[in-house]
PDB file of N, CA and C in Angstrom:
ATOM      1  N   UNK A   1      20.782  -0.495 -20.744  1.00  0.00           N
ATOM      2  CA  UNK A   1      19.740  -0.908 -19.825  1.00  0.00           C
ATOM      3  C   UNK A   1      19.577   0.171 -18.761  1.00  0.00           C
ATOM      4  N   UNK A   2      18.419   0.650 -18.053  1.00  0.00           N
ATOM      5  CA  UNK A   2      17.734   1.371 -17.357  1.00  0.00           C
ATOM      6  C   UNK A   2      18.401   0.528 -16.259  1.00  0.00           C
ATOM      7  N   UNK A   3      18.569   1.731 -15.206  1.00  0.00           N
ATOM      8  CA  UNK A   3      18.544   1.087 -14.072  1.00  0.00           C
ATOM      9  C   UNK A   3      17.243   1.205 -13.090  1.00  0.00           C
ATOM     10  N   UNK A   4      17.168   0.335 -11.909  1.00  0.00           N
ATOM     11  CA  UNK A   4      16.297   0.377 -10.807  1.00  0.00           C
ATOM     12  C   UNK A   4      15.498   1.776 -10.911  1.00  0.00           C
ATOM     13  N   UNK A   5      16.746   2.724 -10.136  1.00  0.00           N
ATOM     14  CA  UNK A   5      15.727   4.145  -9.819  1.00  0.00           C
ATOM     15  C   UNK A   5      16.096   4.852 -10.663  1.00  0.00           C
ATOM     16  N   UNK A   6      16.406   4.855 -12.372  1.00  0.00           N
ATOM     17  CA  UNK A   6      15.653   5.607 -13.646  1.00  0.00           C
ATOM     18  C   UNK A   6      14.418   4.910 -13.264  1.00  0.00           C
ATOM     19  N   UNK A   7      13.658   3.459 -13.566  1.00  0.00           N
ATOM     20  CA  UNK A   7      12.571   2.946 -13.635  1.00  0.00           C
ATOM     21  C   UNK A   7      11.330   3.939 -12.492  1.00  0.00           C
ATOM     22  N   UNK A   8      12.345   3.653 -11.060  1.00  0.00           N
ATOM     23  CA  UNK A   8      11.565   4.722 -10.221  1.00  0.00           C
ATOM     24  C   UNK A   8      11.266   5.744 -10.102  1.00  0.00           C
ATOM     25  N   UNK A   9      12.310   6.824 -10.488  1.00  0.00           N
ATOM     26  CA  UNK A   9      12.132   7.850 -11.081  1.00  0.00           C
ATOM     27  C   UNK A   9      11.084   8.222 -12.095  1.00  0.00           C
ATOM     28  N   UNK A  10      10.858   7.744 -13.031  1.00  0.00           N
ATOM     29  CA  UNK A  10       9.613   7.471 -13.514  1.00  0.00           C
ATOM     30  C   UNK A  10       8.514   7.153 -13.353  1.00  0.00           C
ATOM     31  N   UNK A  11       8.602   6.136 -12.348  1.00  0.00           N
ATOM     32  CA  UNK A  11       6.984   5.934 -12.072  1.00  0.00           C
ATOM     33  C   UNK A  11       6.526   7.149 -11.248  1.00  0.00           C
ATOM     34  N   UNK A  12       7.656   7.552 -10.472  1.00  0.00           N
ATOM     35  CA  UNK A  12       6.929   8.525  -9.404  1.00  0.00           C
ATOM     36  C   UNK A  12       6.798   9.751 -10.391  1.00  0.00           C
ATOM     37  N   UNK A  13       7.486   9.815 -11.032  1.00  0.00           N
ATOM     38  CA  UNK A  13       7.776  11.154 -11.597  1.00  0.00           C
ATOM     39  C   UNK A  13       5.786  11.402 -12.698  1.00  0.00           C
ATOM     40  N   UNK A  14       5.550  10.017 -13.257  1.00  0.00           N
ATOM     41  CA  UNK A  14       4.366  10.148 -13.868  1.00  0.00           C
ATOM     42  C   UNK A  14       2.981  10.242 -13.205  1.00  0.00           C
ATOM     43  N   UNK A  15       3.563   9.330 -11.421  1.00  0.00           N
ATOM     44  CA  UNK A  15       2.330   9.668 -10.867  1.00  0.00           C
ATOM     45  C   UNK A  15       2.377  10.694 -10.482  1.00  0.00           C
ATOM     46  N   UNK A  16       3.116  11.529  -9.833  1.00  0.00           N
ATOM     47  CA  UNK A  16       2.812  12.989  -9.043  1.00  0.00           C
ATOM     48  C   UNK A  16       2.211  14.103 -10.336  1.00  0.00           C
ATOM     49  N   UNK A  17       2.739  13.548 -11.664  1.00  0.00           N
ATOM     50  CA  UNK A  17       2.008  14.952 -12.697  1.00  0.00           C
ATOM     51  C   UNK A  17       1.015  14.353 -13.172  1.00  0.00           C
ATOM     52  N   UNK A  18       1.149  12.898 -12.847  1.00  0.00           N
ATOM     53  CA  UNK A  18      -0.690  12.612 -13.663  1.00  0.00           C
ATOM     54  C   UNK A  18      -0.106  12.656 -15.152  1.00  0.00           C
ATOM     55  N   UNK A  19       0.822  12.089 -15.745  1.00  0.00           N
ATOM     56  CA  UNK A  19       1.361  11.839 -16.933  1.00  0.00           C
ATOM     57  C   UNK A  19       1.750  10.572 -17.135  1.00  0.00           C
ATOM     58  N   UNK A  20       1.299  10.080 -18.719  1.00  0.00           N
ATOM     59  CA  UNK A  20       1.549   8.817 -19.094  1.00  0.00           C
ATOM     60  C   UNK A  20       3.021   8.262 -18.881  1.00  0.00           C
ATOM     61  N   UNK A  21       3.557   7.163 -19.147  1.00  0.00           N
ATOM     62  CA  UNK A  21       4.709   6.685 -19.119  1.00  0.00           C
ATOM     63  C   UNK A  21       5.255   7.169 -20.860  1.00  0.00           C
ATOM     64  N   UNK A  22       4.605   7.099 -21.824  1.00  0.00           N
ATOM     65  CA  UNK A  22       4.734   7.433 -23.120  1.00  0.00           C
ATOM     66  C   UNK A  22       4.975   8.819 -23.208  1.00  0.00           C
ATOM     67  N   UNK A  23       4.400   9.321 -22.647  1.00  0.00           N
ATOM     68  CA  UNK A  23       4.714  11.217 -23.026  1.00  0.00           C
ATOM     69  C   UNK A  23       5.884  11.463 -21.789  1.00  0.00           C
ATOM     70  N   UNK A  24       6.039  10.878 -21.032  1.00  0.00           N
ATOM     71  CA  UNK A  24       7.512  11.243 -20.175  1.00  0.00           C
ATOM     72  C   UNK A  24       8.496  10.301 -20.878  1.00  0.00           C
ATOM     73  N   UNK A  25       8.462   9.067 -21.370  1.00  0.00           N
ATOM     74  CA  UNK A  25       9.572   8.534 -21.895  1.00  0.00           C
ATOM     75  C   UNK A  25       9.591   9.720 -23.039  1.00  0.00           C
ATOM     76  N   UNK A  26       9.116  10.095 -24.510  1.00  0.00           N
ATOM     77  CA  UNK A  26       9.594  10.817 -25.078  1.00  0.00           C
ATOM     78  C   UNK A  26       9.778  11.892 -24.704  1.00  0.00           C
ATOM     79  N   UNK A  27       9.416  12.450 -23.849  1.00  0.00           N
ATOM     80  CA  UNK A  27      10.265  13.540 -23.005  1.00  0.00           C
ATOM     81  C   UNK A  27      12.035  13.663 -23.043  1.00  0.00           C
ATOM     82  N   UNK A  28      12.265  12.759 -22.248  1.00  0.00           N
ATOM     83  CA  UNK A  28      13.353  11.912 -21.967  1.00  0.00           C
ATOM     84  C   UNK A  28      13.771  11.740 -22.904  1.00  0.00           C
ATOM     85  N   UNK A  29      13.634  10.887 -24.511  1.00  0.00           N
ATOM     86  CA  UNK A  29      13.953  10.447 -25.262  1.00  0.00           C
ATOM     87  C   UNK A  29      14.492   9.397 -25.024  1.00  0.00           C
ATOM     88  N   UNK A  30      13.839   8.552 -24.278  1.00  0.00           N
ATOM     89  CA  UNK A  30      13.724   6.896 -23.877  1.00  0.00           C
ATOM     90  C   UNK A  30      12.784   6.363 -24.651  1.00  0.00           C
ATOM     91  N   UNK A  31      13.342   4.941 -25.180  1.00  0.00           N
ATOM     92  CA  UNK A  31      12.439   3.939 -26.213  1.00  0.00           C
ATOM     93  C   UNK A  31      11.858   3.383 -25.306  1.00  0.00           C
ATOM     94  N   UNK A  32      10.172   3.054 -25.700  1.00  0.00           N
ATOM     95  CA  UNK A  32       9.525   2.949 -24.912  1.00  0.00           C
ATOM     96  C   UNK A  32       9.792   1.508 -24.137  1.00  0.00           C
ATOM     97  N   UNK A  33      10.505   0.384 -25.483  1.00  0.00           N
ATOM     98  CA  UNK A  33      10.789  -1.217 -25.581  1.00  0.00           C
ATOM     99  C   UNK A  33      12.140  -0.907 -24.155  1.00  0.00           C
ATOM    100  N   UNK A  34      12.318   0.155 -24.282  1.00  0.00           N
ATOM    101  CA  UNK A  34      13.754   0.358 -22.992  1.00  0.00           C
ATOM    102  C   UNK A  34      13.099   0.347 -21.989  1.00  0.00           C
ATOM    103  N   UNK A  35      12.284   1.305 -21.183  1.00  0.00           N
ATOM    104  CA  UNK A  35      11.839   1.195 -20.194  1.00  0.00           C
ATOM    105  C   UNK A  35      10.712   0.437 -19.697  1.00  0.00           C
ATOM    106  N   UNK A  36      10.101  -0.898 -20.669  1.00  0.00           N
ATOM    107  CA  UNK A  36       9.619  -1.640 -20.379  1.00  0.00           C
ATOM    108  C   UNK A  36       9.883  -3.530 -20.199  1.00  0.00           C
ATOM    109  N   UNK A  37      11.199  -3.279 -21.036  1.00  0.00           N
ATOM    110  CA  UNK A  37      12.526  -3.985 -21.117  1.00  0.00           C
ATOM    111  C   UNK A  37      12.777  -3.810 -19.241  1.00  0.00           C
ATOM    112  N   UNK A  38      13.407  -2.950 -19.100  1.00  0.00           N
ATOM    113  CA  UNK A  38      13.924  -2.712 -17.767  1.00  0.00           C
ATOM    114  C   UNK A  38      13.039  -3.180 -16.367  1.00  0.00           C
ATOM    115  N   UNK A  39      11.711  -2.367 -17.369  1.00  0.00           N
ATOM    116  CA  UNK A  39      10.806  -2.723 -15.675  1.00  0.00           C
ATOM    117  C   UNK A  39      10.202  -4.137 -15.599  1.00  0.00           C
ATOM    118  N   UNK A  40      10.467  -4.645 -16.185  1.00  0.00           N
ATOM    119  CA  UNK A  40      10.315  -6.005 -16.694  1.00  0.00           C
ATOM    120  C   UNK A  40      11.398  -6.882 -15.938  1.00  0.00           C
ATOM    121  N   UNK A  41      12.498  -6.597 -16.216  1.00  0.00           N
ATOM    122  CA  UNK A  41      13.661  -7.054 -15.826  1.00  0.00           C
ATOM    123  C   UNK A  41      13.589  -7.076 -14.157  1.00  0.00           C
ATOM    124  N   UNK A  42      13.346  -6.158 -13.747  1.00  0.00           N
ATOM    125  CA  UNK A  42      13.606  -5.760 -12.379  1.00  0.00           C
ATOM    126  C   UNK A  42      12.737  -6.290 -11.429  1.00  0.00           C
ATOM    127  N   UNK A  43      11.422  -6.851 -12.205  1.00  0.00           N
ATOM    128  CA  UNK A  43      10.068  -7.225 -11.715  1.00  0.00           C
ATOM    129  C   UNK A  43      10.510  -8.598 -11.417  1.00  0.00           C
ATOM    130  N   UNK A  44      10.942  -9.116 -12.470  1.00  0.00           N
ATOM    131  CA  UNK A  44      11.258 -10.801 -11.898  1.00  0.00           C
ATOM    132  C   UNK A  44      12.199 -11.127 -11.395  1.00  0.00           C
ATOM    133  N   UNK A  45      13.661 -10.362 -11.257  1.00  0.00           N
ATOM    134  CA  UNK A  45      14.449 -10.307 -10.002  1.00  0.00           C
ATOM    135  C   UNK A  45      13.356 -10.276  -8.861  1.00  0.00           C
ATOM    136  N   UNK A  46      12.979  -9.286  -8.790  1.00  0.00           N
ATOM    137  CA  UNK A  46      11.939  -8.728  -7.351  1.00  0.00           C
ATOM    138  C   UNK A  46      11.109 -10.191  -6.574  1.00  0.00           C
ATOM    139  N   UNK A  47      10.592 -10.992  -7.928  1.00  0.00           N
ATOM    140  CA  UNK A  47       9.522 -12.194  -7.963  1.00  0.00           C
ATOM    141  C   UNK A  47      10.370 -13.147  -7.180  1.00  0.00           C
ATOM    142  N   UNK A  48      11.499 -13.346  -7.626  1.00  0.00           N
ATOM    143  CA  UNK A  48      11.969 -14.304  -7.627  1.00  0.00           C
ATOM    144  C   UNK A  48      12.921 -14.524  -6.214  1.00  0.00           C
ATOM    145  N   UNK A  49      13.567 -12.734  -5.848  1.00  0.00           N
ATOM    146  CA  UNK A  49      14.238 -13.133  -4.733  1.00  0.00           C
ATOM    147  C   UNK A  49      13.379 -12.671  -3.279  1.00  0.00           C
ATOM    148  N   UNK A  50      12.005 -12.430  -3.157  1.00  0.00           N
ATOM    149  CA  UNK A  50      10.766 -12.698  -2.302  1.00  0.00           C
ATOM    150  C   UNK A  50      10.206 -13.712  -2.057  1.00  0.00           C
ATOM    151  N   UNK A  51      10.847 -14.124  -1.063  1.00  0.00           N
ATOM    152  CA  UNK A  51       9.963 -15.690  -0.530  1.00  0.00           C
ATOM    153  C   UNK A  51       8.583 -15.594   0.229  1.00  0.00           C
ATOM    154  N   UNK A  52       7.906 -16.726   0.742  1.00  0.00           N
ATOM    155  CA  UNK A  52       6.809 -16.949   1.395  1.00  0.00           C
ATOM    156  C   UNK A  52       7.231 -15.618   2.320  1.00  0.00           C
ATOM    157  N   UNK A  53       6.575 -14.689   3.022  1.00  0.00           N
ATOM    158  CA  UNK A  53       6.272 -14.741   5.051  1.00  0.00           C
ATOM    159  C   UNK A  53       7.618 -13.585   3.984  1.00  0.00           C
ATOM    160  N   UNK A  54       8.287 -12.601   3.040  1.00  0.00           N
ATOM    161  CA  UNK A  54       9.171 -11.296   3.359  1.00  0.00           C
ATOM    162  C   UNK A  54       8.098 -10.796   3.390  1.00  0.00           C
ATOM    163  N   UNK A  55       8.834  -9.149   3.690  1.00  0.00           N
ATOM    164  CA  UNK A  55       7.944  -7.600   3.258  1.00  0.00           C
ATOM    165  C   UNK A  55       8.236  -7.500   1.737  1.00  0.00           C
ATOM    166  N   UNK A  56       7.309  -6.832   1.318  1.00  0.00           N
ATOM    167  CA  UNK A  56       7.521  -6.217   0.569  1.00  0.00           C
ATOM    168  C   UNK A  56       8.093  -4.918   0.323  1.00  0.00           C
ATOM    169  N   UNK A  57       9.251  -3.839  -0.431  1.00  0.00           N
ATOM    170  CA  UNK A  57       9.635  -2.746  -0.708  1.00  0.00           C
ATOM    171  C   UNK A  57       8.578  -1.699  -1.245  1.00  0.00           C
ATOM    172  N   UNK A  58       7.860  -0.897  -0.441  1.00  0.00           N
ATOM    173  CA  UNK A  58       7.246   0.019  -0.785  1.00  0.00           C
ATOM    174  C   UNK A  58       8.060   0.996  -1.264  1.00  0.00           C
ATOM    175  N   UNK A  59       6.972   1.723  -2.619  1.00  0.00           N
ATOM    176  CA  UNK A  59       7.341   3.035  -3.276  1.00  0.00           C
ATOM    177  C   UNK A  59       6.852   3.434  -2.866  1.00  0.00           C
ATOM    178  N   UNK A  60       7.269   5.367  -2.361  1.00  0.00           N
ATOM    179  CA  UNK A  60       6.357   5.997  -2.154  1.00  0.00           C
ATOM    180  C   UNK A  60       5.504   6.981  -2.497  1.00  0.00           C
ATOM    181  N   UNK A  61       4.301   6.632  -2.364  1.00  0.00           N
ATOM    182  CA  UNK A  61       3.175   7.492  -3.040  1.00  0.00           C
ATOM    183  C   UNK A  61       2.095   6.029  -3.177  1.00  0.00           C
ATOM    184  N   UNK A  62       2.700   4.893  -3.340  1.00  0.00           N
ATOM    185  CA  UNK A  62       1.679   3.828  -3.391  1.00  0.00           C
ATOM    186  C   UNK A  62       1.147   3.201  -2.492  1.00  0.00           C
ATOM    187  N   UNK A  63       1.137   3.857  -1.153  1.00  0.00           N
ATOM    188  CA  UNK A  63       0.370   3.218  -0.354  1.00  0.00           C
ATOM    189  C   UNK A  63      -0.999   3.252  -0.132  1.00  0.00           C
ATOM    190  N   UNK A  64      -1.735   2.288  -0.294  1.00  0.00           N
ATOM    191  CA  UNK A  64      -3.460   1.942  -0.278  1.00  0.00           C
ATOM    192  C   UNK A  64      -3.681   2.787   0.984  1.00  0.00           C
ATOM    193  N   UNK A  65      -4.515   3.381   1.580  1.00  0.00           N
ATOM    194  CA  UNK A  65      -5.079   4.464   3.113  1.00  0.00           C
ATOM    195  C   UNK A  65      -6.515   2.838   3.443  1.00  0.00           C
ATOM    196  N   UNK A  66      -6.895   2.046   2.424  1.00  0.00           N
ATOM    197  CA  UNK A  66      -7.470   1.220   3.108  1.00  0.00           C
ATOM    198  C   UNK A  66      -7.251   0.392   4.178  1.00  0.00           C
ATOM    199  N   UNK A  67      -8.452  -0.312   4.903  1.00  0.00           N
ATOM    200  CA  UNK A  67      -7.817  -0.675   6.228  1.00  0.00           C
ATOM    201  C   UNK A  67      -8.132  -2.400   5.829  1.00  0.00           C
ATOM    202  N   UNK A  68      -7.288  -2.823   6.265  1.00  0.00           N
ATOM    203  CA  UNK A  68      -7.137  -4.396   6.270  1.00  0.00           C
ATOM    204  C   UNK A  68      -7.966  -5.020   6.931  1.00  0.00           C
ATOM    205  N   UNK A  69      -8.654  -6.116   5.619  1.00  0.00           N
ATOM    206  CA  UNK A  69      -9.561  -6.913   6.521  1.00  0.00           C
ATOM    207  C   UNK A  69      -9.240  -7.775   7.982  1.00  0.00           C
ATOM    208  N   UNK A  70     -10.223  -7.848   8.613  1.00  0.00           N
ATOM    209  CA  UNK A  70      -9.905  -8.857  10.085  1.00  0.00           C
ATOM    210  C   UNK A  70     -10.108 -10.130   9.902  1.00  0.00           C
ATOM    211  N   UNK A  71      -9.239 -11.011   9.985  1.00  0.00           N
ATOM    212  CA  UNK A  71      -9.198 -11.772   9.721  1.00  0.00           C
ATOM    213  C   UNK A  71      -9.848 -13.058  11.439  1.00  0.00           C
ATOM    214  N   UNK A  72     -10.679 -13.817  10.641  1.00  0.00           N
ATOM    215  CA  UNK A  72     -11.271 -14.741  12.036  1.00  0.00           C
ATOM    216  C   UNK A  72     -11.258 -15.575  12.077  1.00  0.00           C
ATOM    217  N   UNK A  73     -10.737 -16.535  12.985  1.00  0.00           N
ATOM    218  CA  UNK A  73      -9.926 -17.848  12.889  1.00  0.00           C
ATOM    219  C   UNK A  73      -8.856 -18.099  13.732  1.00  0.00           C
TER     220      UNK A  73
END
């Protein structure tokens, strides 16, 4: 099993070159059922131990530059 930051390592690693997850896993020589196995895995830990009203763990490189609606009320 993949851990956490292999999974992260990857994502960042595909967004900064603008490369698929498929052509860097065989890079690697990671099955693709592995690292989707994993990020899978890690996703519903994540789901599950985030209640109402936490933060969320930002990666970085994924932050939106949009500005948040105003909310009125």
């Amino acid at each position: 099993m993949m851990t956490r930051e292999q999974i992260l390592e990857i994502d960042q690693y595909c967004r900064e070159h603008k490369v698929s997850y498929k052509k860097r896993l065989e890079e690697l020589e990671i099955p693709f059922w592995n690292f989707y196995k994993a990020k899978r895995k890690y996703r519903l830990q994540d789901e599950a131990s985030s209640g109402p009203g936490e933060f969320v763990q930002m990666v970085p490189g994924t932050f939106s530059s949009g500005m948040m609606p105003i909310r009125n009320g």
